[in-house]
C-alpha atoms as a PDB file:
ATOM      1  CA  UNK A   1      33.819  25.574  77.923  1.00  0.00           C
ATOM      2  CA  UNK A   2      37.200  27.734  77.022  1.00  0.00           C
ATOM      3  CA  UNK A   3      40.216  27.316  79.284  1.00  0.00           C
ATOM      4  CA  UNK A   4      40.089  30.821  80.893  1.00  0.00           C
ATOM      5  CA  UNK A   5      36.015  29.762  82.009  1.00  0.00           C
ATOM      6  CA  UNK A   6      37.340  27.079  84.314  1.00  0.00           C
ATOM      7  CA  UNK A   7      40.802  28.466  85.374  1.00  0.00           C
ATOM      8  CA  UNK A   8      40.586  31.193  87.716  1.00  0.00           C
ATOM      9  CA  UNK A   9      44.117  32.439  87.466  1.00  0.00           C
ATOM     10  CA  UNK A  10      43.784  32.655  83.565  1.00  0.00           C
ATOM     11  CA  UNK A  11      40.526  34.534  83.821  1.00  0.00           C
ATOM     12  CA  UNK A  12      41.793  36.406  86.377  1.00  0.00           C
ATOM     13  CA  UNK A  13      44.521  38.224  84.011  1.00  0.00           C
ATOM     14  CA  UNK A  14      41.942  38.422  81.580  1.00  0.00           C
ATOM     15  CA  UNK A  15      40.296  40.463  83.121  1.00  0.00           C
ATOM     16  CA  UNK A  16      43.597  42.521  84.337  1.00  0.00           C
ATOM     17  CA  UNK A  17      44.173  43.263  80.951  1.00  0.00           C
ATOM     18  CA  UNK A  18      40.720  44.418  80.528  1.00  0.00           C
ATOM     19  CA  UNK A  19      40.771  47.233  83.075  1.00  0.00           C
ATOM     20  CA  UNK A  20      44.254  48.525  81.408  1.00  0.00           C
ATOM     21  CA  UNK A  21      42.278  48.483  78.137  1.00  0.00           C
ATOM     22  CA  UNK A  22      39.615  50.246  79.516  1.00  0.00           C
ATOM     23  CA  UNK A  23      41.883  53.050  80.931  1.00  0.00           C
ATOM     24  CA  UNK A  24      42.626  53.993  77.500  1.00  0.00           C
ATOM     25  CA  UNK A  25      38.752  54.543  76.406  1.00  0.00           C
ATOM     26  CA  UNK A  26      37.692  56.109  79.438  1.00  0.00           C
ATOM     27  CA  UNK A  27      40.235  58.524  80.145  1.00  0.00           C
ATOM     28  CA  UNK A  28      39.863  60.703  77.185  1.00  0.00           C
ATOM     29  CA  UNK A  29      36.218  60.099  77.378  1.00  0.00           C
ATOM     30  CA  UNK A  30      36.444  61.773  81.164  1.00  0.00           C
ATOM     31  CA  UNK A  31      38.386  64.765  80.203  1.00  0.00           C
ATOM     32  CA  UNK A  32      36.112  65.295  76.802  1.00  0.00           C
ATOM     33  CA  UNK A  33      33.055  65.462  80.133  1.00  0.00           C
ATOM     34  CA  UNK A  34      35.612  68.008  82.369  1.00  0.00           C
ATOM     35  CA  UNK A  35      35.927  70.382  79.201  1.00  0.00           C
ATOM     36  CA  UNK A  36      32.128  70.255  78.201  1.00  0.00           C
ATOM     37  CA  UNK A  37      30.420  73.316  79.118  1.00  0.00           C
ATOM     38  CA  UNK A  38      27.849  73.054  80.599  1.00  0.00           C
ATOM     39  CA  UNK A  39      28.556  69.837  82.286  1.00  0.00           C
ATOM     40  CA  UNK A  40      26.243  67.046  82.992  1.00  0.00           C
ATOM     41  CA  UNK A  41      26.863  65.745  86.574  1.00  0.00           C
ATOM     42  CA  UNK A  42      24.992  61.879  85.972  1.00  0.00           C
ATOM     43  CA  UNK A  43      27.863  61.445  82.741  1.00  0.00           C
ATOM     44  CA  UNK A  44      30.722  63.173  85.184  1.00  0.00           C
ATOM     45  CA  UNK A  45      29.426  60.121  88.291  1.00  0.00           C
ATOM     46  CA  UNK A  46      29.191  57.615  85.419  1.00  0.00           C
ATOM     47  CA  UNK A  47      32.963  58.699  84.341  1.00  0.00           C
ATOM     48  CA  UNK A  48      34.090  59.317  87.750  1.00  0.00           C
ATOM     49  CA  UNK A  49      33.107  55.845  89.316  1.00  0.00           C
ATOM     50  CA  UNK A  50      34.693  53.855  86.170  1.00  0.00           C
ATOM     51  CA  UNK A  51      37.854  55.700  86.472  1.00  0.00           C
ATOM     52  CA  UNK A  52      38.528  54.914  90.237  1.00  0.00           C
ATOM     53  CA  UNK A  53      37.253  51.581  89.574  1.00  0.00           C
ATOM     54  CA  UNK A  54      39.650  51.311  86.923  1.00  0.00           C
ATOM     55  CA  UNK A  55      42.926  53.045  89.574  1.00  0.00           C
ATOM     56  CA  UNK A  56      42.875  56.329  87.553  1.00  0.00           C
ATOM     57  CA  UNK A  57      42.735  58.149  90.794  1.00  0.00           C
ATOM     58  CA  UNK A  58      43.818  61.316  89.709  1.00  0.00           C
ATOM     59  CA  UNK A  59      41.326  61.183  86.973  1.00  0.00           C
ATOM     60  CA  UNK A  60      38.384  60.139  89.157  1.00  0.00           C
ATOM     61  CA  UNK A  61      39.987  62.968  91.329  1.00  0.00           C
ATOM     62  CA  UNK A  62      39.277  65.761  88.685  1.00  0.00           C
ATOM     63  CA  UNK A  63      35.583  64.136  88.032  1.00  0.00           C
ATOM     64  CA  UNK A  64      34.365  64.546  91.609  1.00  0.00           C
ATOM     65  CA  UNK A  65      35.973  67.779  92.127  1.00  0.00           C
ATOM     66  CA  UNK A  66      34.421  69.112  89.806  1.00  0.00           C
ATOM     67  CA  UNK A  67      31.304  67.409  90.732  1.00  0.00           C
ATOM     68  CA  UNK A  68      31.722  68.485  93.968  1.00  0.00           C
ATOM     69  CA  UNK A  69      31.739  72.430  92.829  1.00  0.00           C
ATOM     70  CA  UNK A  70      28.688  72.042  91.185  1.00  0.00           C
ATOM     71  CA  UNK A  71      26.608  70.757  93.587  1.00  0.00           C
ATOM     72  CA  UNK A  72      27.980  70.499  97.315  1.00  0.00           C
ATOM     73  CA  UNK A  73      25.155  68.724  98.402  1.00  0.00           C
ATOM     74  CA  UNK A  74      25.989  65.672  96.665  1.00  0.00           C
ATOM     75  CA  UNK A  75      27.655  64.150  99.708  1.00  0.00           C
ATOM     76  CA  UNK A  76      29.029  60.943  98.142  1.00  0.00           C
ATOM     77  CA  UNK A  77      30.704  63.635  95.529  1.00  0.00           C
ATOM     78  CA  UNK A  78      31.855  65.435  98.289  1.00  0.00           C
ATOM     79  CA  UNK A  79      33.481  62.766 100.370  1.00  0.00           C
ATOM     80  CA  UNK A  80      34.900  61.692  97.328  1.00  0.00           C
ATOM     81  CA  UNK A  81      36.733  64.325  96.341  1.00  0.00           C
ATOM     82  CA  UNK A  82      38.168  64.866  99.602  1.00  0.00           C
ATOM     83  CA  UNK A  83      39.511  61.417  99.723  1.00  0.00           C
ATOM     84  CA  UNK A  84      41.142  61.561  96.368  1.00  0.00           C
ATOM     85  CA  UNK A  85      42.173  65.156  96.495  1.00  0.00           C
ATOM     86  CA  UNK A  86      43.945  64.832 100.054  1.00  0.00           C
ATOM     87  CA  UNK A  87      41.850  67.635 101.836  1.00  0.00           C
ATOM     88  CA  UNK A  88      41.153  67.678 105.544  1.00  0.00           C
ATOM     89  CA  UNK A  89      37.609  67.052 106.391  1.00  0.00           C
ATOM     90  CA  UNK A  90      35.924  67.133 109.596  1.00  0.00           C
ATOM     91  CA  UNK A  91      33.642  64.796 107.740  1.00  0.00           C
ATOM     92  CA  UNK A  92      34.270  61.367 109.218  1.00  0.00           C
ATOM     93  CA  UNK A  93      33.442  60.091 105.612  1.00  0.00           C
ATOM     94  CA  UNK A  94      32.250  56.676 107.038  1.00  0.00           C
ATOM     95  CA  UNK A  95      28.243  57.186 107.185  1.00  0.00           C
ATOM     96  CA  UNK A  96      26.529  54.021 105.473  1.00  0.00           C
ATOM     97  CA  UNK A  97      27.185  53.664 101.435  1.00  0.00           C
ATOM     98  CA  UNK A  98      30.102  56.004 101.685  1.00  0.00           C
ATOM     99  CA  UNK A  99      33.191  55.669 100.075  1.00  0.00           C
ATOM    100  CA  UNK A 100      36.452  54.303 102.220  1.00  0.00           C
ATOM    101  CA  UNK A 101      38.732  56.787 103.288  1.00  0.00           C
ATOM    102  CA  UNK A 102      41.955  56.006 102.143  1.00  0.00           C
ATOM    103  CA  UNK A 103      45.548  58.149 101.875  1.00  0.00           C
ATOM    104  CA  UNK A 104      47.728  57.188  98.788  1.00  0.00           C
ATOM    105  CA  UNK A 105      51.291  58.415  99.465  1.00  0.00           C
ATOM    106  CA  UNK A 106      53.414  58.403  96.299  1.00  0.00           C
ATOM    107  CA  UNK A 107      57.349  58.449  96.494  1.00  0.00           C
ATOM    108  CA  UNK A 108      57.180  57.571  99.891  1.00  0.00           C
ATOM    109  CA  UNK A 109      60.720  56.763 101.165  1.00  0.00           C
ATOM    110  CA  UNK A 110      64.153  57.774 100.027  1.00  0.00           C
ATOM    111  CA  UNK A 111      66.023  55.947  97.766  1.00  0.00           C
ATOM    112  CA  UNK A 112      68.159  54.785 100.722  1.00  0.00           C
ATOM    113  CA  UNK A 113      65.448  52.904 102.649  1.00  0.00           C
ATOM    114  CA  UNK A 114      63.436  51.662  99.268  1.00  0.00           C
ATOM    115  CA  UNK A 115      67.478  50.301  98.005  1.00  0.00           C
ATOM    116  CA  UNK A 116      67.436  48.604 101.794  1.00  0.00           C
ATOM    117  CA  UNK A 117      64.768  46.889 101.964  1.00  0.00           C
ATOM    118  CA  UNK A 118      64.609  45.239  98.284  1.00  0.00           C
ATOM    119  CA  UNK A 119      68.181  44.137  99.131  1.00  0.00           C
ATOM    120  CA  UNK A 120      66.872  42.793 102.419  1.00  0.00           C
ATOM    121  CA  UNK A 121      64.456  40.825 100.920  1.00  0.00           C
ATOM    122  CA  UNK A 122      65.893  39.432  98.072  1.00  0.00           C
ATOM    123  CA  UNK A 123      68.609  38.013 100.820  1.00  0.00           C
ATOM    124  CA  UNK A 124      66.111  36.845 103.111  1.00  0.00           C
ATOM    125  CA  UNK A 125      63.816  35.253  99.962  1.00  0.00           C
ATOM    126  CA  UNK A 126      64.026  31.484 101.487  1.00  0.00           C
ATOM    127  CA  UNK A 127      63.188  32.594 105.276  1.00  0.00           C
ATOM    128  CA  UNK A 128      59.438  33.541 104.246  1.00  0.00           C
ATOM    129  CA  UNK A 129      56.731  31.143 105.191  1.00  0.00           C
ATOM    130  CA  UNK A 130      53.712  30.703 103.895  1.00  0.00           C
ATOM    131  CA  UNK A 131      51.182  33.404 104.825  1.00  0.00           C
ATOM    132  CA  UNK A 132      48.034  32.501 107.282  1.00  0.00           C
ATOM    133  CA  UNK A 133      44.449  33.985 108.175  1.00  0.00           C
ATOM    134  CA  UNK A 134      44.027  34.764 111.632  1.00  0.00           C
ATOM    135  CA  UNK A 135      40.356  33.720 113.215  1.00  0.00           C
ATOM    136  CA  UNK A 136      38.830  35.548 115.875  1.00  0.00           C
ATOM    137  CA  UNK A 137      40.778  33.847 118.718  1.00  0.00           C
ATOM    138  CA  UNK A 138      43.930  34.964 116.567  1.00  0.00           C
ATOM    139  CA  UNK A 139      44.558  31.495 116.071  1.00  0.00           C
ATOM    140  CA  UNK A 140      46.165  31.531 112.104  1.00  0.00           C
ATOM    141  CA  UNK A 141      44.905  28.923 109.459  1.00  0.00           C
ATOM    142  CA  UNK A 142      46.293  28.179 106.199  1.00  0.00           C
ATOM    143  CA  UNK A 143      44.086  28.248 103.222  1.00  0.00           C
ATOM    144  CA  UNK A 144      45.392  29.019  99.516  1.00  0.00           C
ATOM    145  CA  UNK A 145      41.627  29.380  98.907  1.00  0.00           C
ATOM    146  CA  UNK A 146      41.592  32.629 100.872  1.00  0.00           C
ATOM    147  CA  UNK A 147      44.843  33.825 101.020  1.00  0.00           C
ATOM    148  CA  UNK A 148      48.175  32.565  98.951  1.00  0.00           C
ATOM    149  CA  UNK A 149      51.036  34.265  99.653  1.00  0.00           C
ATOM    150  CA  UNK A 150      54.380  34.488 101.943  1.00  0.00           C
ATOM    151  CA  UNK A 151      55.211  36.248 104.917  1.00  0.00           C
ATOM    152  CA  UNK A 152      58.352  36.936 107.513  1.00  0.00           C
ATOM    153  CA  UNK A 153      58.219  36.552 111.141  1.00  0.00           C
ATOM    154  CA  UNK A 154      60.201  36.264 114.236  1.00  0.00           C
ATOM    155  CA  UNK A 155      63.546  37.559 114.515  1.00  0.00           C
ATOM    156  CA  UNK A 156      63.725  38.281 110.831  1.00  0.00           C
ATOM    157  CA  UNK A 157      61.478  41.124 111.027  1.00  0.00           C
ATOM    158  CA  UNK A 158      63.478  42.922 113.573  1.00  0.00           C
ATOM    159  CA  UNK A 159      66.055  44.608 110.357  1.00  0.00           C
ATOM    160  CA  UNK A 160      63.121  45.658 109.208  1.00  0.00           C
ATOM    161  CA  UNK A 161      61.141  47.843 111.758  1.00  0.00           C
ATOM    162  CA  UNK A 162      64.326  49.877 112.322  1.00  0.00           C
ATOM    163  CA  UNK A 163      64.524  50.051 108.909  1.00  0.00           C
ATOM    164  CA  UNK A 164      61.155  51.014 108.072  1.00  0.00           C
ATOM    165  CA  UNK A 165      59.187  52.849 111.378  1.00  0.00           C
ATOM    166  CA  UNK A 166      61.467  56.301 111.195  1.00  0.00           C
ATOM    167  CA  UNK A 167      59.699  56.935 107.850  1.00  0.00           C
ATOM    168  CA  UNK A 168      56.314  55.622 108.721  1.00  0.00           C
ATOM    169  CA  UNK A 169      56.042  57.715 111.597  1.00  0.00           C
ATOM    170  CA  UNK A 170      57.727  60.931 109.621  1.00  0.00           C
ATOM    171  CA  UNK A 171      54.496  60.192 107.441  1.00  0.00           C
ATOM    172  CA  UNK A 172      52.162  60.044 110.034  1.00  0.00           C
ATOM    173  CA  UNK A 173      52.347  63.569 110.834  1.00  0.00           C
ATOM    174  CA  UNK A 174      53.711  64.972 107.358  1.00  0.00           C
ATOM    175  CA  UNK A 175      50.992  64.019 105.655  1.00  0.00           C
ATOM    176  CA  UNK A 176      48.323  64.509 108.714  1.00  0.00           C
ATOM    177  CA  UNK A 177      47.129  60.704 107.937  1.00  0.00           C
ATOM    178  CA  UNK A 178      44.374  60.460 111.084  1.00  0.00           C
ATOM    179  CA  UNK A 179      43.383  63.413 110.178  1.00  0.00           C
ATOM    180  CA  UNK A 180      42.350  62.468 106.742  1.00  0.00           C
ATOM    181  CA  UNK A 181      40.680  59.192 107.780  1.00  0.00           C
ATOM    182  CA  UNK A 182      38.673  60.932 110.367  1.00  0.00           C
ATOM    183  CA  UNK A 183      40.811  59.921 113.413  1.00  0.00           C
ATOM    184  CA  UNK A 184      41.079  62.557 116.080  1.00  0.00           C
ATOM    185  CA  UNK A 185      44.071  60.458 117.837  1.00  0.00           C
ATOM    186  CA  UNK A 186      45.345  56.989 118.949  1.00  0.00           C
ATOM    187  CA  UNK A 187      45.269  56.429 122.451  1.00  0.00           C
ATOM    188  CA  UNK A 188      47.866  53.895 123.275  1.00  0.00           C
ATOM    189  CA  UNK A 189      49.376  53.823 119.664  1.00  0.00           C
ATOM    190  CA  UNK A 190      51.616  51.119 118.980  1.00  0.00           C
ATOM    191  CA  UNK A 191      52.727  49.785 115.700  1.00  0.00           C
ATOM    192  CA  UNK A 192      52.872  46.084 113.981  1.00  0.00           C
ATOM    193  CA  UNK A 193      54.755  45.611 110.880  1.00  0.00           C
ATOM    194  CA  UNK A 194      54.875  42.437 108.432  1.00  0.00           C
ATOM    195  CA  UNK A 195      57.016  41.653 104.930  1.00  0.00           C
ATOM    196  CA  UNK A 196      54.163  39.695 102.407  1.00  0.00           C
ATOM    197  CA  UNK A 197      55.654  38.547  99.131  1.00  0.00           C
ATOM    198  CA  UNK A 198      52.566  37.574  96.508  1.00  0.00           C
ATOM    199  CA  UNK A 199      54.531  35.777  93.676  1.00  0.00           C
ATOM    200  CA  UNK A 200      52.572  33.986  90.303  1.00  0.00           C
ATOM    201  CA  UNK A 201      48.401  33.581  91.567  1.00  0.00           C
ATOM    202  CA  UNK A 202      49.438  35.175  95.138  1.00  0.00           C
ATOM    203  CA  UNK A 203      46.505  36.890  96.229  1.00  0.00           C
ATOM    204  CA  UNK A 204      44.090  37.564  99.238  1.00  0.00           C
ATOM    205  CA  UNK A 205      40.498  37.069  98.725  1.00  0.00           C
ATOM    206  CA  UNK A 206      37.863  39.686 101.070  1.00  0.00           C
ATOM    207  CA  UNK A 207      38.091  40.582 104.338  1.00  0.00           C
ATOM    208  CA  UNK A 208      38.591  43.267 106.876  1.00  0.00           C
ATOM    209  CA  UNK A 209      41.365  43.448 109.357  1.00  0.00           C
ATOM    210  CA  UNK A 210      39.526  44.325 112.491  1.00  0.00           C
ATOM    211  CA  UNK A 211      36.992  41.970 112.051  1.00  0.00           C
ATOM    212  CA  UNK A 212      36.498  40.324 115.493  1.00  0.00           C
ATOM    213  CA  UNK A 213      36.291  41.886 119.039  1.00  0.00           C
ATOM    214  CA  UNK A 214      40.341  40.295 119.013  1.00  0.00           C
ATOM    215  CA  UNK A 215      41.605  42.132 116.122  1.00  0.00           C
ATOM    216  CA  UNK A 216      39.293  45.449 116.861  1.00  0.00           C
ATOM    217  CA  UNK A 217      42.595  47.685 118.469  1.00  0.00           C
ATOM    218  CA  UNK A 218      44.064  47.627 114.443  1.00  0.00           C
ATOM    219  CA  UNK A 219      42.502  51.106 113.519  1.00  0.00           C
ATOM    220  CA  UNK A 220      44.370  51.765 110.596  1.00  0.00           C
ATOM    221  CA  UNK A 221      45.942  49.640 108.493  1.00  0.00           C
ATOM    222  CA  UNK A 222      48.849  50.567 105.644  1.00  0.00           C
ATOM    223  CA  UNK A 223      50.535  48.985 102.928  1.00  0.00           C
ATOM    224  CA  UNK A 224      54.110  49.747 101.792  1.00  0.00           C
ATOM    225  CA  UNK A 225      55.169  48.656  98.066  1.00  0.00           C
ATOM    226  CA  UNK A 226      58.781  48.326  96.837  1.00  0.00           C
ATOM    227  CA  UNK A 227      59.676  45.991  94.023  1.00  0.00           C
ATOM    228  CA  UNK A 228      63.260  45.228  92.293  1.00  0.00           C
ATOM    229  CA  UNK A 229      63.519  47.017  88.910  1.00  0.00           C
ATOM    230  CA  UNK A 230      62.615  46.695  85.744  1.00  0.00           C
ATOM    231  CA  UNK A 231      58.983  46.367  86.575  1.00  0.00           C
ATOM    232  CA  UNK A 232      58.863  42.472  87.345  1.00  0.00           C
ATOM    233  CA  UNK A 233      55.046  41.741  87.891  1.00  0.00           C
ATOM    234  CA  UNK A 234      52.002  42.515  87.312  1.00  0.00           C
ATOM    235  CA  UNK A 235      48.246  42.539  88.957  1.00  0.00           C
ATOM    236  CA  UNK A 236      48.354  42.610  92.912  1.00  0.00           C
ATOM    237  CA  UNK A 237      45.451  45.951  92.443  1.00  0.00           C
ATOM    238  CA  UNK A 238      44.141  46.679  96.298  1.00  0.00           C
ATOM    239  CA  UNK A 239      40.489  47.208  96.071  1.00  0.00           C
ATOM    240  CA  UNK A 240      38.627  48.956  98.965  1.00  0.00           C
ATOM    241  CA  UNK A 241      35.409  48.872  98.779  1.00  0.00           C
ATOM    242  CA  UNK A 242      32.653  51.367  99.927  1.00  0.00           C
ATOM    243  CA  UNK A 243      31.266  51.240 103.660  1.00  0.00           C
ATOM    244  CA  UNK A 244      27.748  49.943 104.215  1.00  0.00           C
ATOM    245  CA  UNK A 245      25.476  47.293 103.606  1.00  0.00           C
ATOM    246  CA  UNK A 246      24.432  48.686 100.519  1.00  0.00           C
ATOM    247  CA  UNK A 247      26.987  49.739  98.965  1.00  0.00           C
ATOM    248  CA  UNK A 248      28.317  47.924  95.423  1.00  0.00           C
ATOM    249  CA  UNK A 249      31.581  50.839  94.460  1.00  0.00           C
ATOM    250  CA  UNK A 250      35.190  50.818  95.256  1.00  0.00           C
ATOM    251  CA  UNK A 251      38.172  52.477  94.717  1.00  0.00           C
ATOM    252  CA  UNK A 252      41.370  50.418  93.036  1.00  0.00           C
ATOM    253  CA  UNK A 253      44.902  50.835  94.210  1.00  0.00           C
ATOM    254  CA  UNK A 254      47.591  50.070  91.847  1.00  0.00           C
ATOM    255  CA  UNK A 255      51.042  48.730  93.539  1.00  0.00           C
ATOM    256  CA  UNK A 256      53.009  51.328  92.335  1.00  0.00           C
ATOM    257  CA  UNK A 257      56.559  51.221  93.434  1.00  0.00           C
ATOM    258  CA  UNK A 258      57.441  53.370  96.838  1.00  0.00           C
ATOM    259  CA  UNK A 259      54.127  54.480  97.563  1.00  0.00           C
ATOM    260  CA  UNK A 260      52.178  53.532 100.730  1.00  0.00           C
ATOM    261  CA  UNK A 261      48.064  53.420 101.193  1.00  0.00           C
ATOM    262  CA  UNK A 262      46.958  53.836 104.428  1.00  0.00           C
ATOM    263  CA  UNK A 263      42.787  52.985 105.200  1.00  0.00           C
ATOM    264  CA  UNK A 264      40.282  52.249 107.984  1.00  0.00           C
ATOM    265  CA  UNK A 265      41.017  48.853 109.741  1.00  0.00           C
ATOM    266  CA  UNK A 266      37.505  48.763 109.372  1.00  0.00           C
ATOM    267  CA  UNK A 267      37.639  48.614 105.663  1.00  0.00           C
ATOM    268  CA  UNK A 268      36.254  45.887 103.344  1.00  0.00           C
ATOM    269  CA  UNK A 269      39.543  44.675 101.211  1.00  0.00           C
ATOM    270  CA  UNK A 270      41.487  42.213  98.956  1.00  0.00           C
ATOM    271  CA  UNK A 271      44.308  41.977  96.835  1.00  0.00           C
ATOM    272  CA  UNK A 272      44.125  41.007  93.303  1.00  0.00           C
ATOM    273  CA  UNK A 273      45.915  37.950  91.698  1.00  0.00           C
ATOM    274  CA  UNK A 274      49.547  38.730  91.256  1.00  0.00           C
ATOM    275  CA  UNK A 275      51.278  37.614  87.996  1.00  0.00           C
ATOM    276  CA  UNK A 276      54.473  36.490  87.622  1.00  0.00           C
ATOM    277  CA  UNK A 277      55.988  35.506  84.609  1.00  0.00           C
ATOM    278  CA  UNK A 278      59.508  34.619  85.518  1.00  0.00           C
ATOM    279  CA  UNK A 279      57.756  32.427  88.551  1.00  0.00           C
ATOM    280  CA  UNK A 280      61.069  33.522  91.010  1.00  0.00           C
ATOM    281  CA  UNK A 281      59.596  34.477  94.300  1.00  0.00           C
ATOM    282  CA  UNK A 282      62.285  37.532  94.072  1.00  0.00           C
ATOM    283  CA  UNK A 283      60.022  38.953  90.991  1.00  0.00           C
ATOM    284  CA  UNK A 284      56.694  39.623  93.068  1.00  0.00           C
ATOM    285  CA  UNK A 285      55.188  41.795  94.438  1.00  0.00           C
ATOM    286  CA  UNK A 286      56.800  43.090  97.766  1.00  0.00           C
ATOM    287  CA  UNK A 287      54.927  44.786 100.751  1.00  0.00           C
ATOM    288  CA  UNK A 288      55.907  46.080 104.137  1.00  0.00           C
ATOM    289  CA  UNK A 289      52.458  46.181 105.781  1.00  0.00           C
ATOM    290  CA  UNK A 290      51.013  46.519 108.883  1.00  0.00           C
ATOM    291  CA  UNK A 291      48.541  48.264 111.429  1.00  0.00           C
ATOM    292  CA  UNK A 292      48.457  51.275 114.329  1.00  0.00           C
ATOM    293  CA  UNK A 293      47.413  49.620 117.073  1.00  0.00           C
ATOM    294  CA  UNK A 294      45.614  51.094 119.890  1.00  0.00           C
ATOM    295  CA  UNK A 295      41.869  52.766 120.819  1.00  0.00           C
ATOM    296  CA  UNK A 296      40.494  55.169 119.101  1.00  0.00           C
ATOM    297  CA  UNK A 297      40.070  58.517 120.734  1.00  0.00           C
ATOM    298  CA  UNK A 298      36.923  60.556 120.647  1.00  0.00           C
ATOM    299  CA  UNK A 299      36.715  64.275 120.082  1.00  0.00           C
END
């Protein structure tokens, strides 16, 4: 048995390296399928599914538009291209075996506020503790073999909510976020921010933030990512996967620097082994996350 068969970690970046190396077949293959005329729609849903399995979103964008054009009554294809294209929908997009809504903001903040809070953190590097997993009394236990990683709390967190909300909420309405995940409103919004630092085999294994009766009033979820520069880590991919008891897809999120995802509460998630060569704490991968609290309003 090799090394990389019995260590997870090692296996683990294997098989990071894999998906980058499949980006580069599948991507020319999926724009050879666009320019085909005609076009076969089970190659284009072959294409398209690799390609936002793979985080080439704006690939896997082009694929189910397309799809989408050619026949509208493909509703998976439909909801899909919605989600990745940014267009408002009526469509709740959460019937069972449908993909997760999601919004993927790129170049979220200004320079000013991404410069902040990497300076922030890079100060404040020794105050995180280790990062817990709260049951469904919100008690929080502390298992590396569900979630290892580092968080702020208390007092510390206080720079960064006035740091950080002005630009969330700017977003909120900007970029019509409920909206796009099918939320008519918030009754009784409120907001929770964290800081999470994943450094060398940091990671967080399945699970969905609202998952108990407790934790039900965190209807959407977003994470923030800002790293120091040059590029200091790698892995740390978001995966949502589809809605339903059926349903085997997903969509991967890369962490790509100043851009914020916002999804469902409601959402089947994990994060991805980080990697960090250098092994400083100050080189990983760097999230302001959180939730919109409150009860979800119906139309």
């Amino acid at each position: 048995m090799t090394k990389s068969e019995t260590d997870p970690l090692i296996r683990a970046r294997e098989l990071d390296q894999q998906v980058s190396v499949l980006g580069k077949l599948v991507i020319p293959m999926a724009k050879a399928a666009l320019a085909d005329e005609p076009k076969c729609l089970k190659r284009l849903a072959q294409l398209g599914e690799q390609c936002r399995q793979i985080g080439e979103i704006s690939v896997a964008a082009e694929i189910y538009g397309a799809i989408a054009e050619m026949n509208d009554a493909d509703s998976f294809a439909v909801s899909l291209n919605n989600i990745l294209n940014g267009s408002f929908s009526d469509d709740p997009m959460v019937a069972p075996d449908r993909p997760a809504p999601f919004v993927h903001v790129p170049n979220f903040s200004s320079g000013e506020l991404h410069a902040a809070l990497v300076s922030q953190t890079q100060k404040d590097i020794k105050l995180f503790g280790q990062a817990g997993v709260l049951d469904k009394g919100q008690k929080a236990s502390y298992d590396n073999s569900l979630r290892h990683g580092s968080v702020l709390g208390g007092n510390e967190m206080l720079a960064y909510k006035e740091l950080f909300l002005p630009t969330l909420k700017t977003s909120l309405v900007s970029q019509n976020i409920l909206h796009r995940l099918g939320i008519a409103a918030i009754e009784g919004l409120r907001y929770e921010v964290q800081v999470t630092n994943y450094t060398d085999g940091g990671f967080f294994c399945k699970h969905i933030d609202a998952s108990s009766k407790v934790l039900q009033s965190r209807i959407v979820s977003y994470v923030y990512y800002f790293r120091r520069e040059p590029s200091s880590f790698s892995g740390g991919d978001l995966i949502l996967y589809d809605h339903g008891e059926n349903a085997t897809g997903y969509t991967r999120v890369r962490p790509l620097d100043n851009s914020i995802v916002f999804f469902l509460g409601t959402t089947l998630h994990e994060v991805l082994p980080v990697f960090v060569d250098s092994g400083n704490p100050k080189d990983g991968r760097f999230t302001v996350n959180g939730w919109l609290h409150g009860k979800q309003a119906t139309t």
